[in-house]
PDB file of N, CA and C in Angstrom:
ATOM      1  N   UNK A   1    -154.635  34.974-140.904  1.00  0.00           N
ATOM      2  CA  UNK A   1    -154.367  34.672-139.516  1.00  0.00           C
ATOM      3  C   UNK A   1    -153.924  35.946-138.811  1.00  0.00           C
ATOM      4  N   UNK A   2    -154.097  36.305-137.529  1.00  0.00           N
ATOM      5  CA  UNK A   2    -153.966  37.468-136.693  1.00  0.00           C
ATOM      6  C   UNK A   2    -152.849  37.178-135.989  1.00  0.00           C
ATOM      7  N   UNK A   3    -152.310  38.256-135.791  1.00  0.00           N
ATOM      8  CA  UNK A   3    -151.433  38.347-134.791  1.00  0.00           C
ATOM      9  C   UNK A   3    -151.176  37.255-133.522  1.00  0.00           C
ATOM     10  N   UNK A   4    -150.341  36.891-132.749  1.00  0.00           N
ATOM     11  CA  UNK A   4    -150.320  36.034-131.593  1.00  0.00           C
ATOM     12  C   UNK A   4    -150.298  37.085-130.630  1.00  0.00           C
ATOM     13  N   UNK A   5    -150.933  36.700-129.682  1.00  0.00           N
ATOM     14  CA  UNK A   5    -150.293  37.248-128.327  1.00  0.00           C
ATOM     15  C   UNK A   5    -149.282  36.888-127.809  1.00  0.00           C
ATOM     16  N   UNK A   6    -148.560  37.672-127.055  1.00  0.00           N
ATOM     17  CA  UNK A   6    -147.383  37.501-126.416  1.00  0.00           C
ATOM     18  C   UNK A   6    -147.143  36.093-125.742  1.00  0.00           C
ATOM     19  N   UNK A   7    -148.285  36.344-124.581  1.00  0.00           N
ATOM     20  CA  UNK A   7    -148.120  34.832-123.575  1.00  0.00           C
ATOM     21  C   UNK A   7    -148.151  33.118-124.628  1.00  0.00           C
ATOM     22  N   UNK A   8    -148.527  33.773-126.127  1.00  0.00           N
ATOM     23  CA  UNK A   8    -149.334  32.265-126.679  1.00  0.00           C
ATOM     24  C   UNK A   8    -147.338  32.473-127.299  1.00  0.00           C
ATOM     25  N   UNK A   9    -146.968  33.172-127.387  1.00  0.00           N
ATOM     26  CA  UNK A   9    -145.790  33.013-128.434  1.00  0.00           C
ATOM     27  C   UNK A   9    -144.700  32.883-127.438  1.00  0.00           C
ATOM     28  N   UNK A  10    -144.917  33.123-126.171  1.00  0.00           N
ATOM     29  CA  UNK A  10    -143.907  33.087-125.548  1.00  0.00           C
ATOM     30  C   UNK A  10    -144.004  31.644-124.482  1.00  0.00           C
ATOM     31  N   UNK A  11    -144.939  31.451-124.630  1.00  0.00           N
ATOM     32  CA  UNK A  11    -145.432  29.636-124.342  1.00  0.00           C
ATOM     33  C   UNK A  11    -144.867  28.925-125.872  1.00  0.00           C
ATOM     34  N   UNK A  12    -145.082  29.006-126.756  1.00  0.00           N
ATOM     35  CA  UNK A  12    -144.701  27.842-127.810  1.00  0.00           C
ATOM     36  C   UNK A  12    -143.146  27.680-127.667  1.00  0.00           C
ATOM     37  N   UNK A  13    -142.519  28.987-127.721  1.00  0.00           N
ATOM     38  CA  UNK A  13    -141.164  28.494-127.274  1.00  0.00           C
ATOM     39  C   UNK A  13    -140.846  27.247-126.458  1.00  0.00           C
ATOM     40  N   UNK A  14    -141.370  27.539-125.201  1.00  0.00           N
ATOM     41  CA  UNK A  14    -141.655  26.718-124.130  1.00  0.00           C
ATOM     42  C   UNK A  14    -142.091  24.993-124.340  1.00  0.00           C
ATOM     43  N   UNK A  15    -143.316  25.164-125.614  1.00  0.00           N
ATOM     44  CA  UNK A  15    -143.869  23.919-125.966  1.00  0.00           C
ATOM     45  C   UNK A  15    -143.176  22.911-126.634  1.00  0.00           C
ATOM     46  N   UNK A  16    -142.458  23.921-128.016  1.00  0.00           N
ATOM     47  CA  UNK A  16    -141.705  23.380-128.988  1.00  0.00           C
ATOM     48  C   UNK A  16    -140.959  22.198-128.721  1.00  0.00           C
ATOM     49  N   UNK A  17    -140.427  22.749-127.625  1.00  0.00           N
ATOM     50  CA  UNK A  17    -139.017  21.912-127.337  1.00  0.00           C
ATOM     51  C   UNK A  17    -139.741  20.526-126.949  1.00  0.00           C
ATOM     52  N   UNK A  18    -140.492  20.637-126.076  1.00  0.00           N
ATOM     53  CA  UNK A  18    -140.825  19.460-125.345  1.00  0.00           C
ATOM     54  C   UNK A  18    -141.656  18.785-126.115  1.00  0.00           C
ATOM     55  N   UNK A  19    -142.328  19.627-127.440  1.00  0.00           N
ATOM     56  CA  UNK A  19    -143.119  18.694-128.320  1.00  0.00           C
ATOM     57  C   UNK A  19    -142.264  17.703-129.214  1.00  0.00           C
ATOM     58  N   UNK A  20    -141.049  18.171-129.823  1.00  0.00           N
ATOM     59  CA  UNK A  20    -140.297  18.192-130.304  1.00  0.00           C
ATOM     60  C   UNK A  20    -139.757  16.448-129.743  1.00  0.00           C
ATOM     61  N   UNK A  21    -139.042  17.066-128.438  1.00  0.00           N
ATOM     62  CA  UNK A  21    -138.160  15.711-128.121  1.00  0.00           C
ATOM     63  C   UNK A  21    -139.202  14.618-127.633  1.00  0.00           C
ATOM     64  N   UNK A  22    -140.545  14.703-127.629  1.00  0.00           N
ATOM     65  CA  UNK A  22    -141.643  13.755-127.126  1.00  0.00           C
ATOM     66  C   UNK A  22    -141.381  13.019-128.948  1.00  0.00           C
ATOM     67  N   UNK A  23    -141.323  13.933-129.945  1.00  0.00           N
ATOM     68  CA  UNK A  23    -141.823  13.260-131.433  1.00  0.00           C
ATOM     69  C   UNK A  23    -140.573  12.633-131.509  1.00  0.00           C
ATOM     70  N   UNK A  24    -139.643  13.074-131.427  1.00  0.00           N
ATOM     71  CA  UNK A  24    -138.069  12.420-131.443  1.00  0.00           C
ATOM     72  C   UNK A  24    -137.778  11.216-131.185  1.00  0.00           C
ATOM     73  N   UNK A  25    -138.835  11.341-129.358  1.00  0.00           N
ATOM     74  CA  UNK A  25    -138.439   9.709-128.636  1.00  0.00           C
ATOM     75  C   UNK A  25    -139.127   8.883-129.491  1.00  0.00           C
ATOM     76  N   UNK A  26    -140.763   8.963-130.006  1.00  0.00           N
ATOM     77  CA  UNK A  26    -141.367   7.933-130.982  1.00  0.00           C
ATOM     78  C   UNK A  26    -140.166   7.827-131.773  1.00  0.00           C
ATOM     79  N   UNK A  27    -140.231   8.530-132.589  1.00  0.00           N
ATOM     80  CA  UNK A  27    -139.475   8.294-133.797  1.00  0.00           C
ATOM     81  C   UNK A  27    -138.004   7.113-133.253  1.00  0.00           C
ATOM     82  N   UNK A  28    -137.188   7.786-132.547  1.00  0.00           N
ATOM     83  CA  UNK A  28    -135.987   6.373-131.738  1.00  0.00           C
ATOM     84  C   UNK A  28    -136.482   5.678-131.559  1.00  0.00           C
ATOM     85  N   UNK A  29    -138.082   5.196-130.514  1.00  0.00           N
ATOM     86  CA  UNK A  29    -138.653   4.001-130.359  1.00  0.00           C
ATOM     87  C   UNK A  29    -138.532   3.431-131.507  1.00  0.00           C
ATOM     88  N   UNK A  30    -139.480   3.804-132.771  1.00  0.00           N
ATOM     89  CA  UNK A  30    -139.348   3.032-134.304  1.00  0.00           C
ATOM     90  C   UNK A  30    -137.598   2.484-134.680  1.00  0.00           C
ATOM     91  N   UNK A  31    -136.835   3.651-134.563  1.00  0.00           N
ATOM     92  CA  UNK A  31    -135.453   2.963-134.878  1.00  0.00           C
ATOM     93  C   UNK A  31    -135.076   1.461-133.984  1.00  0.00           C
ATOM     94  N   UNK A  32    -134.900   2.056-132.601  1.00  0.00           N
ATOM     95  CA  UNK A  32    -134.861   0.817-131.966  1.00  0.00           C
ATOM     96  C   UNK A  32    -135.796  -0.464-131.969  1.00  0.00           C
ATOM     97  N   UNK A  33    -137.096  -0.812-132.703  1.00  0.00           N
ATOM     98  CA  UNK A  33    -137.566  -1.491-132.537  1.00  0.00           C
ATOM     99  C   UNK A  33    -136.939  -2.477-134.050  1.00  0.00           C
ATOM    100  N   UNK A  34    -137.430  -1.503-135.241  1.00  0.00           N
ATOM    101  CA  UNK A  34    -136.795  -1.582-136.902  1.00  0.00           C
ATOM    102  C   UNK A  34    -135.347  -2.366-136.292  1.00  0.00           C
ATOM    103  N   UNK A  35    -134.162  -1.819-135.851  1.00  0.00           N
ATOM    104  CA  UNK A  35    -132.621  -1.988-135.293  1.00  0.00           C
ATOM    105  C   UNK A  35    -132.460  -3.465-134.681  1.00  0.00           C
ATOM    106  N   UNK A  36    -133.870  -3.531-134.164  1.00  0.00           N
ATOM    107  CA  UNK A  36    -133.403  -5.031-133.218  1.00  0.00           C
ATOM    108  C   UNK A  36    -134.353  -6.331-133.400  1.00  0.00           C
ATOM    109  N   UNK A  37    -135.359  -5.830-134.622  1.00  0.00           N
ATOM    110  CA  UNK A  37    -136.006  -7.145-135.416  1.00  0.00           C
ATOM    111  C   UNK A  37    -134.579  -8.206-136.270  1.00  0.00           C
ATOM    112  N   UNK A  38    -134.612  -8.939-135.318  1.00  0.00           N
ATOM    113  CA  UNK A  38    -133.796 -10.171-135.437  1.00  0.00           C
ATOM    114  C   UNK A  38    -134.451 -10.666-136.896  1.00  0.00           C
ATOM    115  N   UNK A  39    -135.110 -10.772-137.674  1.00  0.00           N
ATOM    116  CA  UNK A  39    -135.726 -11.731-138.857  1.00  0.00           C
ATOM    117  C   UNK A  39    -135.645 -10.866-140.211  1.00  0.00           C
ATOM    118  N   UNK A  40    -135.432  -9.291-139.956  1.00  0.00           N
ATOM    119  CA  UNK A  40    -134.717  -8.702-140.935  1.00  0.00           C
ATOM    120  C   UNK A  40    -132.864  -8.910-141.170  1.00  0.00           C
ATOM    121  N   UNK A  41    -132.771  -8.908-142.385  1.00  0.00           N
ATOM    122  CA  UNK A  41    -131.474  -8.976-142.508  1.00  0.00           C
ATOM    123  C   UNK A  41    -130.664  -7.550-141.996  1.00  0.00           C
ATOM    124  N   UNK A  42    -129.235  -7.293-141.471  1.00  0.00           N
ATOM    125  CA  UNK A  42    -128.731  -5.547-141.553  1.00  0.00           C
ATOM    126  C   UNK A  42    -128.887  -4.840-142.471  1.00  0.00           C
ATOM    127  N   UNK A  43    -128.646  -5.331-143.771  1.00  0.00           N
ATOM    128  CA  UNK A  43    -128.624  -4.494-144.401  1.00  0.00           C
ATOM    129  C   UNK A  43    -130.117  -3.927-144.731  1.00  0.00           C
ATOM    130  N   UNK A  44    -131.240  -4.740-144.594  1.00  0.00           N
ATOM    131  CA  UNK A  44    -132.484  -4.149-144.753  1.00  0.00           C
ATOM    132  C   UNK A  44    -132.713  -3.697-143.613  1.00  0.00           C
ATOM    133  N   UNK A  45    -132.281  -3.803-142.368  1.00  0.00           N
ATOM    134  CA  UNK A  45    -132.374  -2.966-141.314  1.00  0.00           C
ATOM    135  C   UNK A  45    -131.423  -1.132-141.477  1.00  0.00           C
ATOM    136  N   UNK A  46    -130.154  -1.319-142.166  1.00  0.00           N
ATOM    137  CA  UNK A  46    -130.053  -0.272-142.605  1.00  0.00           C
ATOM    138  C   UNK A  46    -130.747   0.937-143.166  1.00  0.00           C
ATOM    139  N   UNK A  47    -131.198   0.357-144.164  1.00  0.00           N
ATOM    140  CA  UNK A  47    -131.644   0.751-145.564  1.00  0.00           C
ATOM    141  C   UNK A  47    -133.165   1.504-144.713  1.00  0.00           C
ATOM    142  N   UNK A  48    -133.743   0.564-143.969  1.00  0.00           N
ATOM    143  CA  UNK A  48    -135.346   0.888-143.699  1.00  0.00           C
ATOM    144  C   UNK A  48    -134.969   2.513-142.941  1.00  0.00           C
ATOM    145  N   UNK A  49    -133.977   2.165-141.833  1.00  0.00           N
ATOM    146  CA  UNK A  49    -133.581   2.825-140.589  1.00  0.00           C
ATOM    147  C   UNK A  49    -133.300   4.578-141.508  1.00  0.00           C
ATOM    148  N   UNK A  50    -132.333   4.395-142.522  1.00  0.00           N
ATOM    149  CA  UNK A  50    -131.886   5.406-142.862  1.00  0.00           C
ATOM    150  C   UNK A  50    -133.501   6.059-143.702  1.00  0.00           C
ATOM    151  N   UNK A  51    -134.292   5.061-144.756  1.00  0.00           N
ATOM    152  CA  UNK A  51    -135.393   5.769-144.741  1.00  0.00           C
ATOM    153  C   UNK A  51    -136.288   6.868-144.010  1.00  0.00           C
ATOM    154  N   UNK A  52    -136.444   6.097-142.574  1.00  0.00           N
ATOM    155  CA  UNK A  52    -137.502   6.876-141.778  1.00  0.00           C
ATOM    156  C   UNK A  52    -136.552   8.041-141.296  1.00  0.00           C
ATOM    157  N   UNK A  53    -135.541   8.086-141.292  1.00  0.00           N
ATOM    158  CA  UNK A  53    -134.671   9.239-140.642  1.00  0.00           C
ATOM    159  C   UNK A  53    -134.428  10.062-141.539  1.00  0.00           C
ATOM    160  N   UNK A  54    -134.638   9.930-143.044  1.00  0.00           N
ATOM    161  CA  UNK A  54    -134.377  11.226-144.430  1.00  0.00           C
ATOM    162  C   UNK A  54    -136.056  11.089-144.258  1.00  0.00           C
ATOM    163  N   UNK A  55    -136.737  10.527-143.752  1.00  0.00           N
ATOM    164  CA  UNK A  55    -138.289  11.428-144.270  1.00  0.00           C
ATOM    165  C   UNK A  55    -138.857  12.330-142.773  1.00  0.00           C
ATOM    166  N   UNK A  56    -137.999  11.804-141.700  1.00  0.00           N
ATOM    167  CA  UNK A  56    -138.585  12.229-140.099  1.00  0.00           C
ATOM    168  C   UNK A  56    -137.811  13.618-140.236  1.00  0.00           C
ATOM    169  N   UNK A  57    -136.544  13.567-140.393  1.00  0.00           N
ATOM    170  CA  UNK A  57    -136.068  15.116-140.154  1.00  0.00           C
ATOM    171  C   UNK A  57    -136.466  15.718-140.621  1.00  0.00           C
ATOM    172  N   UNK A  58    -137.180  16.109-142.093  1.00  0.00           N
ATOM    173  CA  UNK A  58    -138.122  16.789-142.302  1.00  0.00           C
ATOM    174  C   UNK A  58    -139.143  17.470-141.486  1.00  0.00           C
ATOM    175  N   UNK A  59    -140.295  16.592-140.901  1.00  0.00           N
ATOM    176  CA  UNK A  59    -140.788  16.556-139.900  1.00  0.00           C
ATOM    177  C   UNK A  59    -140.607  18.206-138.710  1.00  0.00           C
ATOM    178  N   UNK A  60    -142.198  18.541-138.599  1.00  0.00           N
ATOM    179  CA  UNK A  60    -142.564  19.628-138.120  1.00  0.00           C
ATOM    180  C   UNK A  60    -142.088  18.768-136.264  1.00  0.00           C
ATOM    181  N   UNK A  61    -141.708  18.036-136.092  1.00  0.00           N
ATOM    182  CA  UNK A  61    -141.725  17.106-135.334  1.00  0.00           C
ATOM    183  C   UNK A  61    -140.031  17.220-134.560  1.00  0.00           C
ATOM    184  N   UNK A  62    -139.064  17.602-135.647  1.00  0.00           N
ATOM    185  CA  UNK A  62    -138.099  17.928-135.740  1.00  0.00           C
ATOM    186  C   UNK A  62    -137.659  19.248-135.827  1.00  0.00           C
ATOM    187  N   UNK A  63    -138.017  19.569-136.934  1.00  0.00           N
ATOM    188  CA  UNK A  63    -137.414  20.741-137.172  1.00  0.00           C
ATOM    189  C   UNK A  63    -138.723  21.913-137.460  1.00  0.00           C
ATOM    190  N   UNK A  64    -138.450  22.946-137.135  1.00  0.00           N
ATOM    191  CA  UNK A  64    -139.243  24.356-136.829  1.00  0.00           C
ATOM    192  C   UNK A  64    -138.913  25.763-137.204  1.00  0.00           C
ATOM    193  N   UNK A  65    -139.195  26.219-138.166  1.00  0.00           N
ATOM    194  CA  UNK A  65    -138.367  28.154-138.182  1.00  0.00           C
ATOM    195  C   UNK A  65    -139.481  28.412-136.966  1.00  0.00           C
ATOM    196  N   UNK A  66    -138.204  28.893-135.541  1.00  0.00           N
ATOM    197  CA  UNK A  66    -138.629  29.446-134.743  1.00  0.00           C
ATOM    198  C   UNK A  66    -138.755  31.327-135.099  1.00  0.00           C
ATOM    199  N   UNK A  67    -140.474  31.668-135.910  1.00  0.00           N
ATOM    200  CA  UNK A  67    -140.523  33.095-136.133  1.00  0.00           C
ATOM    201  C   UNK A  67    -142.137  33.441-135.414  1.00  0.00           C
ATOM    202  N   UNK A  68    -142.350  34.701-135.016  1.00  0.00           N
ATOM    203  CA  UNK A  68    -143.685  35.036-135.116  1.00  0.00           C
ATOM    204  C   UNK A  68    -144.476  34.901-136.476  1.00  0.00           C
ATOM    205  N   UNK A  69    -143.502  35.098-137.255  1.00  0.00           N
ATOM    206  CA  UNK A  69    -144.728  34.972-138.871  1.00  0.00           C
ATOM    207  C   UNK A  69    -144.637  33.263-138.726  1.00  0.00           C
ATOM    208  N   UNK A  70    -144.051  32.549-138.431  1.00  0.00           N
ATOM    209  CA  UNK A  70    -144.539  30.926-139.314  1.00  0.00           C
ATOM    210  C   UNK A  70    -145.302  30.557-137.755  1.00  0.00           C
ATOM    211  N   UNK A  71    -145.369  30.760-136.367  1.00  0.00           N
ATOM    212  CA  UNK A  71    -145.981  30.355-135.130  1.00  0.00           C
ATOM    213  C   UNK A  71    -147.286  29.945-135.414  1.00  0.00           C
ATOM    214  N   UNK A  72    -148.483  30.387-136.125  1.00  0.00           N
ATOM    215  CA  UNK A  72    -149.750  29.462-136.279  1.00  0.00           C
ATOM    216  C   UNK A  72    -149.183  28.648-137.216  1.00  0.00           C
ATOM    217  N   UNK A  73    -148.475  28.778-138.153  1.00  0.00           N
ATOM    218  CA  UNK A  73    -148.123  27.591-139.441  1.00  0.00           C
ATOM    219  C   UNK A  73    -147.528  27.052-138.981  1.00  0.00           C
ATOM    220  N   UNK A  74    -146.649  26.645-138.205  1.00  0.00           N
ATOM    221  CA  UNK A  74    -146.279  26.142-137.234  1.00  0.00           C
ATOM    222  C   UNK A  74    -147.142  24.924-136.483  1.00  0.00           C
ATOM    223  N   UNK A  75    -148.185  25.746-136.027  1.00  0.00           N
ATOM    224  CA  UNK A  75    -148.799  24.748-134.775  1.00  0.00           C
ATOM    225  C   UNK A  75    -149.605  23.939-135.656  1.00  0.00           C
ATOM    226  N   UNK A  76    -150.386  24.573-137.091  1.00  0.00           N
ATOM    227  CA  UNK A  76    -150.772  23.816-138.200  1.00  0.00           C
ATOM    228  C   UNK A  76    -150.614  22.141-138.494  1.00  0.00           C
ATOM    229  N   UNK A  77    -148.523  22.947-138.886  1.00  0.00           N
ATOM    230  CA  UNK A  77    -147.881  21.697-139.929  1.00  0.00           C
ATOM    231  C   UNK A  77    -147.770  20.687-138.430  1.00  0.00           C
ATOM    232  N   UNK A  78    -147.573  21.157-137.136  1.00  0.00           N
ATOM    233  CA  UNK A  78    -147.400  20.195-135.650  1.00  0.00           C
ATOM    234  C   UNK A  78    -149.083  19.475-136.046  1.00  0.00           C
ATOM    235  N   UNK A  79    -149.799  19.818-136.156  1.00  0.00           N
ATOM    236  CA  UNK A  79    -151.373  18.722-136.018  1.00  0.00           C
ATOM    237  C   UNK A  79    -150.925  17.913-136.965  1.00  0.00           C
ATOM    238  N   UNK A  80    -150.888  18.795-138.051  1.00  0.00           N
ATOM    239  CA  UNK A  80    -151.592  17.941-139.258  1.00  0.00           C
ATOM    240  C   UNK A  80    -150.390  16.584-139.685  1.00  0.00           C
ATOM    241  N   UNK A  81    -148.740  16.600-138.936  1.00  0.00           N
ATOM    242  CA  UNK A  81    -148.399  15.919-139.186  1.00  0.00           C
ATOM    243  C   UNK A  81    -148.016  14.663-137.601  1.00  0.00           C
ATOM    244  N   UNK A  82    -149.550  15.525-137.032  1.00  0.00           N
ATOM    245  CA  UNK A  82    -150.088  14.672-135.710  1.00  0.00           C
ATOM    246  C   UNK A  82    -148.729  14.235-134.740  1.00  0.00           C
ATOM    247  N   UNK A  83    -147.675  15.590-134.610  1.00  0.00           N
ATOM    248  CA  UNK A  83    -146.742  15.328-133.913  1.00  0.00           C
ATOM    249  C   UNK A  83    -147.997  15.787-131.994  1.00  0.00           C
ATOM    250  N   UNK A  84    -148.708  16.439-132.352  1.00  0.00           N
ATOM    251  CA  UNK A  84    -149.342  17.041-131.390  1.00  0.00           C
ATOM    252  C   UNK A  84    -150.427  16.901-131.886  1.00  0.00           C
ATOM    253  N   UNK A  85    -151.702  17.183-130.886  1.00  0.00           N
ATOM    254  CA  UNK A  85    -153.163  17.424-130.774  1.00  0.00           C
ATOM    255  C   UNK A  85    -153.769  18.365-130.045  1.00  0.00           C
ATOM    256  N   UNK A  86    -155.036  19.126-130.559  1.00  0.00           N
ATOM    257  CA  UNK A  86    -155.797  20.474-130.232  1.00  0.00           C
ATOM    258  C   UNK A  86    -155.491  20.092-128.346  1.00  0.00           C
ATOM    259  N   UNK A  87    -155.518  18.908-128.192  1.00  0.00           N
ATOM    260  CA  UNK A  87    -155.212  18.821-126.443  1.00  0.00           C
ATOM    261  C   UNK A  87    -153.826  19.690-125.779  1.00  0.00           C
ATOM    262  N   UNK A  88    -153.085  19.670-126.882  1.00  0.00           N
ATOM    263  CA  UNK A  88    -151.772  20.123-126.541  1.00  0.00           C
ATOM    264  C   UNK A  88    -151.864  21.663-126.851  1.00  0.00           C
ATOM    265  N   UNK A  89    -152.828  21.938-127.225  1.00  0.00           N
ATOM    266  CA  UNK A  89    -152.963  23.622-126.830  1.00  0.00           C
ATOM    267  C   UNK A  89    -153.435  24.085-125.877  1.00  0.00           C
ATOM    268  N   UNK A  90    -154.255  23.291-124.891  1.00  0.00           N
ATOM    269  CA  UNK A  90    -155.134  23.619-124.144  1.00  0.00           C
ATOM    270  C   UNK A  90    -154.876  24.419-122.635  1.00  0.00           C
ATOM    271  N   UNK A  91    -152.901  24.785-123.283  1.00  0.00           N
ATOM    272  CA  UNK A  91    -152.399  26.376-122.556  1.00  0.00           C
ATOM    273  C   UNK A  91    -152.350  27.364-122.946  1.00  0.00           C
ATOM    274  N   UNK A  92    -153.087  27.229-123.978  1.00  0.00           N
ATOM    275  CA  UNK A  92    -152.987  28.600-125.039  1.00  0.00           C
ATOM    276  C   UNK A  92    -154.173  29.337-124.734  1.00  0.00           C
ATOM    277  N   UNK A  93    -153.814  30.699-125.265  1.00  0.00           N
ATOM    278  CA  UNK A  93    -155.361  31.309-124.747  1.00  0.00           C
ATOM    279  C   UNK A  93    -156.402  30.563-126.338  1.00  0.00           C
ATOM    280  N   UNK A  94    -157.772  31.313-125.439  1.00  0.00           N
ATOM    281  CA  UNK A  94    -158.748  30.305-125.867  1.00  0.00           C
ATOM    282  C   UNK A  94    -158.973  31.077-127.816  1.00  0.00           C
ATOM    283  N   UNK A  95    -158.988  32.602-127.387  1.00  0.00           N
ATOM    284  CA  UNK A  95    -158.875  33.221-129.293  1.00  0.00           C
ATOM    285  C   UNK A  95    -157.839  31.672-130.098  1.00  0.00           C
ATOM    286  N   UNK A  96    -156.396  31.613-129.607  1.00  0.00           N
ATOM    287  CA  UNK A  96    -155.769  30.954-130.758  1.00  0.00           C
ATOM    288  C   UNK A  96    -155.950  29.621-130.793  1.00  0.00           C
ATOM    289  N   UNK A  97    -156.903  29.215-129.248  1.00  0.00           N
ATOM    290  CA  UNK A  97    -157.065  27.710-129.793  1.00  0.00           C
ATOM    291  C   UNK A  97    -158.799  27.842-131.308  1.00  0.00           C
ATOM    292  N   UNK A  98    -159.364  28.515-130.757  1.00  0.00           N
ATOM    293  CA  UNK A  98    -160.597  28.551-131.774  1.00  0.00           C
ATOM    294  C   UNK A  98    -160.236  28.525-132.982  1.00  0.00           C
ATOM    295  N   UNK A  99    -159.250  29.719-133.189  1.00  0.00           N
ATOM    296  CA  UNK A  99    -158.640  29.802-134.496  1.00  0.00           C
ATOM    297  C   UNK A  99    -158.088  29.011-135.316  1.00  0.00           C
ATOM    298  N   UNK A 100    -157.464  28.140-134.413  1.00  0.00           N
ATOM    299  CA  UNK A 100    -156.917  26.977-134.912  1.00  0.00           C
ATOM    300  C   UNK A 100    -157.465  25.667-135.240  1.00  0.00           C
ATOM    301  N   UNK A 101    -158.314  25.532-134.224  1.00  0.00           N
ATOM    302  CA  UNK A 101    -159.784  24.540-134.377  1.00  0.00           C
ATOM    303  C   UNK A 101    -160.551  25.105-136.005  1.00  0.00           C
ATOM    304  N   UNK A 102    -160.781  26.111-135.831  1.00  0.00           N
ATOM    305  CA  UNK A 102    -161.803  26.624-136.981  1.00  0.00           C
ATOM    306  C   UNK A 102    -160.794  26.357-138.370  1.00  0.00           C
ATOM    307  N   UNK A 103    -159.492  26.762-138.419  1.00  0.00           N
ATOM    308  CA  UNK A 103    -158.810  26.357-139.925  1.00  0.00           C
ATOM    309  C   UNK A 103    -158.672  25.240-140.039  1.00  0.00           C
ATOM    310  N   UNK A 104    -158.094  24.227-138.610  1.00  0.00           N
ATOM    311  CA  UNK A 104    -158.065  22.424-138.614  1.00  0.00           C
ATOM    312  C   UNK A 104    -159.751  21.910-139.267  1.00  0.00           C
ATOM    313  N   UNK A 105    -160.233  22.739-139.077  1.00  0.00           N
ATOM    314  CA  UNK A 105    -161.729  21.839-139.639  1.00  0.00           C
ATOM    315  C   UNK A 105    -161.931  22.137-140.799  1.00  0.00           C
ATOM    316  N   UNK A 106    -161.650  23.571-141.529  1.00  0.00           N
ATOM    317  CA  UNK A 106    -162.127  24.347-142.548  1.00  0.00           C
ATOM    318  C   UNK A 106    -161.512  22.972-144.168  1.00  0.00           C
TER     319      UNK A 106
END
């Protein structure tokens, strides 16, 4: 993988965040929905709740090493764990969307 340009690295900053708390709100939607199914018992409402929250923080969705070396691995582990889509690049210049298209397919 090549270098980023400035404007593409100095836009993801920019993106991160807002990709970030967009994957966040799904993810609360699921809690709150899991939280307030009346026909589960609490404690299996616990148990489920604390599941998806030890496997979500994980999540490229969540959490990010904000570096120039991980920024395409980065936008990678964001597809492939479909917190985002090639649509959500479509401020990037056009070299790192190809690039990224061409390894998403490879």
């Amino acid at each position: 993988m090549t270098n980023c340009k400035e404007s593409d690295w100095k836009l993801f900053r920019v993106k991160i965040v807002e990709w970030q708390e967009r994957y966040m709100d799904k993810v609360n939607k699921k809690l709150i929905k899991l939280l307030s199914d009346e026909k589960l018992p609490p404690s299996e409402k616990f148990w489920k709740a604390e599941k998806l929250i030890f496997r979500e923080k994980k999540s490229a969705g969540v959490i990010v090493e904000i570096s120039r070396s991980m920024f395409k691995i980065n936008l990678l582990k964001l597809l492939n764990e479909k917190v985002i889509t090639l649509e959500d690049l479509s401020d990037f210049s056009p070299e790192l969307q190809e690039e990224i298209k061409k390894i998403k397919e490879a």
